[in-house]
Structures are given as C-alpha cells and as structure tokens.
PDB file of N, CA and C in Angstrom:
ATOM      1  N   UNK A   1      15.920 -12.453 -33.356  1.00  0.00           N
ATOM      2  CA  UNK A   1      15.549 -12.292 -31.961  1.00  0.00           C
ATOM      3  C   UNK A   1      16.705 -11.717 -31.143  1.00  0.00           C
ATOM      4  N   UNK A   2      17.730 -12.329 -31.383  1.00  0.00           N
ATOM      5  CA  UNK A   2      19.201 -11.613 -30.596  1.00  0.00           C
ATOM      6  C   UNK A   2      19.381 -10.225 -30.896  1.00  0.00           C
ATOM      7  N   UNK A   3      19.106  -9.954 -32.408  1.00  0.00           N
ATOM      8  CA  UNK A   3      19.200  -8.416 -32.746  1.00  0.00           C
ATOM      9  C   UNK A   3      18.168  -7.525 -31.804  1.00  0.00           C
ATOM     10  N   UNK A   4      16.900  -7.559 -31.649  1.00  0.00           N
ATOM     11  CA  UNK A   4      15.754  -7.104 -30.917  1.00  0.00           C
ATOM     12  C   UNK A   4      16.534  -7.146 -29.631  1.00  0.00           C
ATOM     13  N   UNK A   5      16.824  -8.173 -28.742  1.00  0.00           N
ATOM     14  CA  UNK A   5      17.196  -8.065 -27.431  1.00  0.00           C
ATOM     15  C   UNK A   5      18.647  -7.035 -26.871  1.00  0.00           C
ATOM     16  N   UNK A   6      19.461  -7.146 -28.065  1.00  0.00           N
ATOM     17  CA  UNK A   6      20.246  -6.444 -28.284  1.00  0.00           C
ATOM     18  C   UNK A   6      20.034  -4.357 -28.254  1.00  0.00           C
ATOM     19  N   UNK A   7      19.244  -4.401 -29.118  1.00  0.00           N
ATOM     20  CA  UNK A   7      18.379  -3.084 -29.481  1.00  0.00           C
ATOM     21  C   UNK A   7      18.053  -2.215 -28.062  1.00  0.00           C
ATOM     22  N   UNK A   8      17.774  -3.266 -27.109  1.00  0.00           N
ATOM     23  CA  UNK A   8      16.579  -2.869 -26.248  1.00  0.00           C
ATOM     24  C   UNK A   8      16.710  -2.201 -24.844  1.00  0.00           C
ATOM     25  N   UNK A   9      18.443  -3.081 -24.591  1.00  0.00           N
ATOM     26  CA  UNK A   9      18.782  -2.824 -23.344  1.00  0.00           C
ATOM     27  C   UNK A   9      18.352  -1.547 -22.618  1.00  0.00           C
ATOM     28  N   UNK A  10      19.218  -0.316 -23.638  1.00  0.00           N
ATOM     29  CA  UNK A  10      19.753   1.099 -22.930  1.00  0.00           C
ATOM     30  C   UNK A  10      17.779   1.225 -22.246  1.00  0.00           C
ATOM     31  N   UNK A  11      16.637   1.198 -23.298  1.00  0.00           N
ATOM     32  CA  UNK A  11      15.361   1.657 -22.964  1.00  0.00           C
ATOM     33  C   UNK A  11      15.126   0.672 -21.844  1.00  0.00           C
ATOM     34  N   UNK A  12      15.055  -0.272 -21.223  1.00  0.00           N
ATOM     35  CA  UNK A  12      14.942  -0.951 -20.438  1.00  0.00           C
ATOM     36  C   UNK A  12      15.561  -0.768 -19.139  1.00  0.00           C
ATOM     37  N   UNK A  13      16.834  -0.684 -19.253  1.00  0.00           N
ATOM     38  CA  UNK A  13      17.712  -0.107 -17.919  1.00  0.00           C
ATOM     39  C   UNK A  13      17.537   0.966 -17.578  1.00  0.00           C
ATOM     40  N   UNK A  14      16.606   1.895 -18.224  1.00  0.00           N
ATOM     41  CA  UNK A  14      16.420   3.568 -17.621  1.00  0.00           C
ATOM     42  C   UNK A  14      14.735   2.974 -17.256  1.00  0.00           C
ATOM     43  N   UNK A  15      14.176   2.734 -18.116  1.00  0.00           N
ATOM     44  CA  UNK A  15      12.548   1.829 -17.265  1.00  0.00           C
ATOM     45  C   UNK A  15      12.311   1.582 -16.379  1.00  0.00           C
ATOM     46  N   UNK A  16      13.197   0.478 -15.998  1.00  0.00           N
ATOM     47  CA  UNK A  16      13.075  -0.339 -14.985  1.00  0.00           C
ATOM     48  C   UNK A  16      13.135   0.459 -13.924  1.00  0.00           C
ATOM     49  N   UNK A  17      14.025   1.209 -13.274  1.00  0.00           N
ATOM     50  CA  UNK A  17      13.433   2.053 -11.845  1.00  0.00           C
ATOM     51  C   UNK A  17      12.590   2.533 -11.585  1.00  0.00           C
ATOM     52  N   UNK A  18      12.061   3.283 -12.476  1.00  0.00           N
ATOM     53  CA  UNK A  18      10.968   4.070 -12.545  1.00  0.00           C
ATOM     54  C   UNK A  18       9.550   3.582 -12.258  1.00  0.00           C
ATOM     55  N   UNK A  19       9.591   1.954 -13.532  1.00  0.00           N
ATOM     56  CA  UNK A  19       8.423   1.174 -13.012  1.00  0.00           C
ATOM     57  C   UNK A  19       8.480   0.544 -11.708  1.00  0.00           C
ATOM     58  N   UNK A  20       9.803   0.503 -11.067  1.00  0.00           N
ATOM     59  CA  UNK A  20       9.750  -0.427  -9.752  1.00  0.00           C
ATOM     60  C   UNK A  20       9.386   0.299  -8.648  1.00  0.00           C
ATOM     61  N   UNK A  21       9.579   2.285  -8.780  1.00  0.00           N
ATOM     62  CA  UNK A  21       9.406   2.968  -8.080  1.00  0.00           C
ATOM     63  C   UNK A  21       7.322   2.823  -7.942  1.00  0.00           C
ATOM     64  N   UNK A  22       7.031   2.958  -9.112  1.00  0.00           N
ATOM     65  CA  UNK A  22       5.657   3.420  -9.214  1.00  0.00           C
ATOM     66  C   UNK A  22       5.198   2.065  -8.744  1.00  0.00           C
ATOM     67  N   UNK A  23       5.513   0.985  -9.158  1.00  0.00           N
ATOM     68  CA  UNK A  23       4.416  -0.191  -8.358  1.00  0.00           C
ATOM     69  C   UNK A  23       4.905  -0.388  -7.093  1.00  0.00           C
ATOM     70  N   UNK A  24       6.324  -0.046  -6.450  1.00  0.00           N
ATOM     71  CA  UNK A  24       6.220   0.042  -4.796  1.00  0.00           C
ATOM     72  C   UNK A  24       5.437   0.763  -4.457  1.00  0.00           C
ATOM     73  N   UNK A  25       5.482   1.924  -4.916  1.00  0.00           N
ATOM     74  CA  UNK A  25       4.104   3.416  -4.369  1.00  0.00           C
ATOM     75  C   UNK A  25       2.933   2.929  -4.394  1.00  0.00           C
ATOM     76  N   UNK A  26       2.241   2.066  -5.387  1.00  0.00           N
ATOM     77  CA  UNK A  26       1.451   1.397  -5.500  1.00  0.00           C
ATOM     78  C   UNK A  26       0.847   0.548  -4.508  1.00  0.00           C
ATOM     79  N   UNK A  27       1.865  -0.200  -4.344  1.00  0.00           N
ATOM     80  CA  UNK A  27       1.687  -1.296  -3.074  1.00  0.00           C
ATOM     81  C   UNK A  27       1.709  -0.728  -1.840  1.00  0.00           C
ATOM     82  N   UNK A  28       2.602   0.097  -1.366  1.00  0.00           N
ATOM     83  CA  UNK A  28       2.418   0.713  -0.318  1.00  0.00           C
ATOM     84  C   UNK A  28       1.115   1.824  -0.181  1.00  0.00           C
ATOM     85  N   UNK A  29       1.028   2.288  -1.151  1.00  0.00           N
ATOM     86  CA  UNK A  29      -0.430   2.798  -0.927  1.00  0.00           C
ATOM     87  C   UNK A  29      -2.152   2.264  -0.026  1.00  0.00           C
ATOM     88  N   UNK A  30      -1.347   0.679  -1.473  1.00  0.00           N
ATOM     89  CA  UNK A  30      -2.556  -0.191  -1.084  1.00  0.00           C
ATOM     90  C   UNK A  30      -2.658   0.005   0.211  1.00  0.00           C
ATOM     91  N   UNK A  31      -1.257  -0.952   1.078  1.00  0.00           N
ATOM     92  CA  UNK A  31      -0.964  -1.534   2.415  1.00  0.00           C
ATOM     93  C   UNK A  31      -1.300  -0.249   3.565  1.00  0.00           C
ATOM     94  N   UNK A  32      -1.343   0.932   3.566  1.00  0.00           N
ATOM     95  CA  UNK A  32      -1.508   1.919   4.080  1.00  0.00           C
ATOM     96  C   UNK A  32      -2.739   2.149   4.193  1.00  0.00           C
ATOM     97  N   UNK A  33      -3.508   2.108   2.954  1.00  0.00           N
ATOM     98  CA  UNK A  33      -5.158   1.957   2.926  1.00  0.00           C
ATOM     99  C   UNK A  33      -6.039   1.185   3.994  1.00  0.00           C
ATOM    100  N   UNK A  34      -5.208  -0.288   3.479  1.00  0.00           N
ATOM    101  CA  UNK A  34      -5.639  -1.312   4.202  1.00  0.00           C
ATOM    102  C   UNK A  34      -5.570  -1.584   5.404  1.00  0.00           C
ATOM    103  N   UNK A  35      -4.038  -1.147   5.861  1.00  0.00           N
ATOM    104  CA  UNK A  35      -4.043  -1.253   7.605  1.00  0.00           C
ATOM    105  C   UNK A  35      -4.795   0.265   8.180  1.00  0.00           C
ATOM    106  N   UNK A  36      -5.130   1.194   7.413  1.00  0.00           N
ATOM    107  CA  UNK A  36      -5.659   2.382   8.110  1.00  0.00           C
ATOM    108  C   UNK A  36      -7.047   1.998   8.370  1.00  0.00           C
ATOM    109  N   UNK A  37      -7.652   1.237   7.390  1.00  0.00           N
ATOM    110  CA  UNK A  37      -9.006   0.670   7.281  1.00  0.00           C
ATOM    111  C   UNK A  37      -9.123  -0.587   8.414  1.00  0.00           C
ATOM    112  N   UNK A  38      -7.941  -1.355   8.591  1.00  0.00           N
ATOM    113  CA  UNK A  38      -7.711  -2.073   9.900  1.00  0.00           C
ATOM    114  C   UNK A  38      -8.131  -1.619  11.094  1.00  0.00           C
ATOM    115  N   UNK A  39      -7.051  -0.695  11.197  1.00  0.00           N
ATOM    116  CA  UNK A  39      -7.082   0.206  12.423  1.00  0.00           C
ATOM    117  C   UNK A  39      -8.318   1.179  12.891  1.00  0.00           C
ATOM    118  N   UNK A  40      -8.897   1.424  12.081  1.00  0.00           N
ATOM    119  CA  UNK A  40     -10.207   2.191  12.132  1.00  0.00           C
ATOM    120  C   UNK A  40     -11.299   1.066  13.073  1.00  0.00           C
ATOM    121  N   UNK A  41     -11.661  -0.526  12.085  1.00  0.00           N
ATOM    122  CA  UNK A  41     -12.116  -1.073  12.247  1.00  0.00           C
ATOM    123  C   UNK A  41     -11.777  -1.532  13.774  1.00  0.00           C
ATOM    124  N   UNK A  42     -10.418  -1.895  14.170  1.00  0.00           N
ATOM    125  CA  UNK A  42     -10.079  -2.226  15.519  1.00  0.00           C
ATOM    126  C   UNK A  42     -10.554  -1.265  16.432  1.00  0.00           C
ATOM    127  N   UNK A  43     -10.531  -0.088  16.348  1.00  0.00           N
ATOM    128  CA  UNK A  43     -10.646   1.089  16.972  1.00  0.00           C
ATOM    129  C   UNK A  43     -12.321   1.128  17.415  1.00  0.00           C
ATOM    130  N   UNK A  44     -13.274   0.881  16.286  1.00  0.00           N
ATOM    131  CA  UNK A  44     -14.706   1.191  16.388  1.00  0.00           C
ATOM    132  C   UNK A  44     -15.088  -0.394  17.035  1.00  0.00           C
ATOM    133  N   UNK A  45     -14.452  -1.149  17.217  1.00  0.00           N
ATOM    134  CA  UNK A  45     -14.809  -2.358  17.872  1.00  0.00           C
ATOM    135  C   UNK A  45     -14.260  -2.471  18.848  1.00  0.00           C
ATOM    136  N   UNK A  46     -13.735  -1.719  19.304  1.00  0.00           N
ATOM    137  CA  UNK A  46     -12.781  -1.239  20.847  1.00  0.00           C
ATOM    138  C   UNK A  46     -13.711  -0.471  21.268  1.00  0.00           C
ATOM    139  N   UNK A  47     -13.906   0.535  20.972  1.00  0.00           N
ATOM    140  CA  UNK A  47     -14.317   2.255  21.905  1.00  0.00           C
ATOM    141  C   UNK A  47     -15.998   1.901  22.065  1.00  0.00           C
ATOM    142  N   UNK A  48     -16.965   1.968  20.523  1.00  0.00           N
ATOM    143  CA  UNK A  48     -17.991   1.562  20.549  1.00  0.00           C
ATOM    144  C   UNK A  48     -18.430   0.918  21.645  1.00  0.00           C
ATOM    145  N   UNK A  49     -18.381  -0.556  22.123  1.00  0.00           N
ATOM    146  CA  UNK A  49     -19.180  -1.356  23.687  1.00  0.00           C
ATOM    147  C   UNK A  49     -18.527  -1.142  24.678  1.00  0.00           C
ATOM    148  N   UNK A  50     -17.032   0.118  24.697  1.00  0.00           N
ATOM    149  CA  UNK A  50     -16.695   0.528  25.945  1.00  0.00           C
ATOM    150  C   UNK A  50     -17.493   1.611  26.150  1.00  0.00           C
ATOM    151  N   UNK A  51     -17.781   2.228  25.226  1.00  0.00           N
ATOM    152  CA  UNK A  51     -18.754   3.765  25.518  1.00  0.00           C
ATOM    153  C   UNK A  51     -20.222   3.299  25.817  1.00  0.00           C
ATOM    154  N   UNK A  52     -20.624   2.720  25.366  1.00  0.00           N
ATOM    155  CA  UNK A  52     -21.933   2.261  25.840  1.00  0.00           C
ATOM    156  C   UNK A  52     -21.690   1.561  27.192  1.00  0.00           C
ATOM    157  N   UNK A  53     -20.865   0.682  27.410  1.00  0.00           N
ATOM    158  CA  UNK A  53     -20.540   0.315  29.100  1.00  0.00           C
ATOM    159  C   UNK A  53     -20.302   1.190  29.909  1.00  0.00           C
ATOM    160  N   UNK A  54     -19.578   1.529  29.976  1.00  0.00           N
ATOM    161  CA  UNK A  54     -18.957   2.491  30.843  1.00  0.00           C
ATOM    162  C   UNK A  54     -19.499   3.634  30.541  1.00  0.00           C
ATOM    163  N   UNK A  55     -20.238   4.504  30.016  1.00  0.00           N
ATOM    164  CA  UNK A  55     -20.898   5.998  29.180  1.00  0.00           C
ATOM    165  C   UNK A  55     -19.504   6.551  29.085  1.00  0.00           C
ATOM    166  N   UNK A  56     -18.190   6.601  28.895  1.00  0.00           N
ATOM    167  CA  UNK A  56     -17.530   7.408  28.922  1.00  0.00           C
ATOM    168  C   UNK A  56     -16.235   6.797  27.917  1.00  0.00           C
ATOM    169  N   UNK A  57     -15.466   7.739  26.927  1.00  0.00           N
ATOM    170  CA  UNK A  57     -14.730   6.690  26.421  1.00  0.00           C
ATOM    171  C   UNK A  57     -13.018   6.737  27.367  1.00  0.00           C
ATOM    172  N   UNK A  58     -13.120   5.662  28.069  1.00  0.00           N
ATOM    173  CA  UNK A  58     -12.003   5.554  29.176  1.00  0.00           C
ATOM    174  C   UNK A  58     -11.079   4.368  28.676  1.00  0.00           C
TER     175      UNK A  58
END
C-alpha cells in the first residue's frame, strides 16, 4: 500500500487543479443559473400586478 501511494503523487499533484478548476466552474455555473432563475422569478412577481395596476410598467 505505501508503494502505490508512493507511485501516485507526481499524477495527483498535476490533477488536482484542474479537477478543482472544473467543479468550481461547475458550481458557479449552477449558482448563476439559479440566482438568474431567482431574479427572473423576483422580477415577474414584481412588474406582472404592477402592470396590471397601474397599466404601465412604472
């Protein structure tokens, strides 16, 4: 088992950024999705019963 862990480092230490890069992109993707899909939703529950109140979007 020490021999294997030994073996492994160099492939691991060049890995590791790469995967940490792609699942931040990942996550931030998500989070970007999600608050855009937020914001949409806030937006159409804002403007929507002001435009029908008021006929105008003010």
């Amino acid at each position: 088992m020490d021999r294997n862990t030994r073996s492994q480092p160099q492939k691991d230490q060049a890995q590791k950024p790469r995967d940490l890069m792609q699942s931040l992109a990942a996550i931030l993707k998500l989070h970007n999705t999600i608050r855009a899909n937020d914001a949409k939703r806030v937006l159409d529950t804002m403007r929507l019963p002001a435009f029908h109140r008021s006929g105008s979007f003010a």
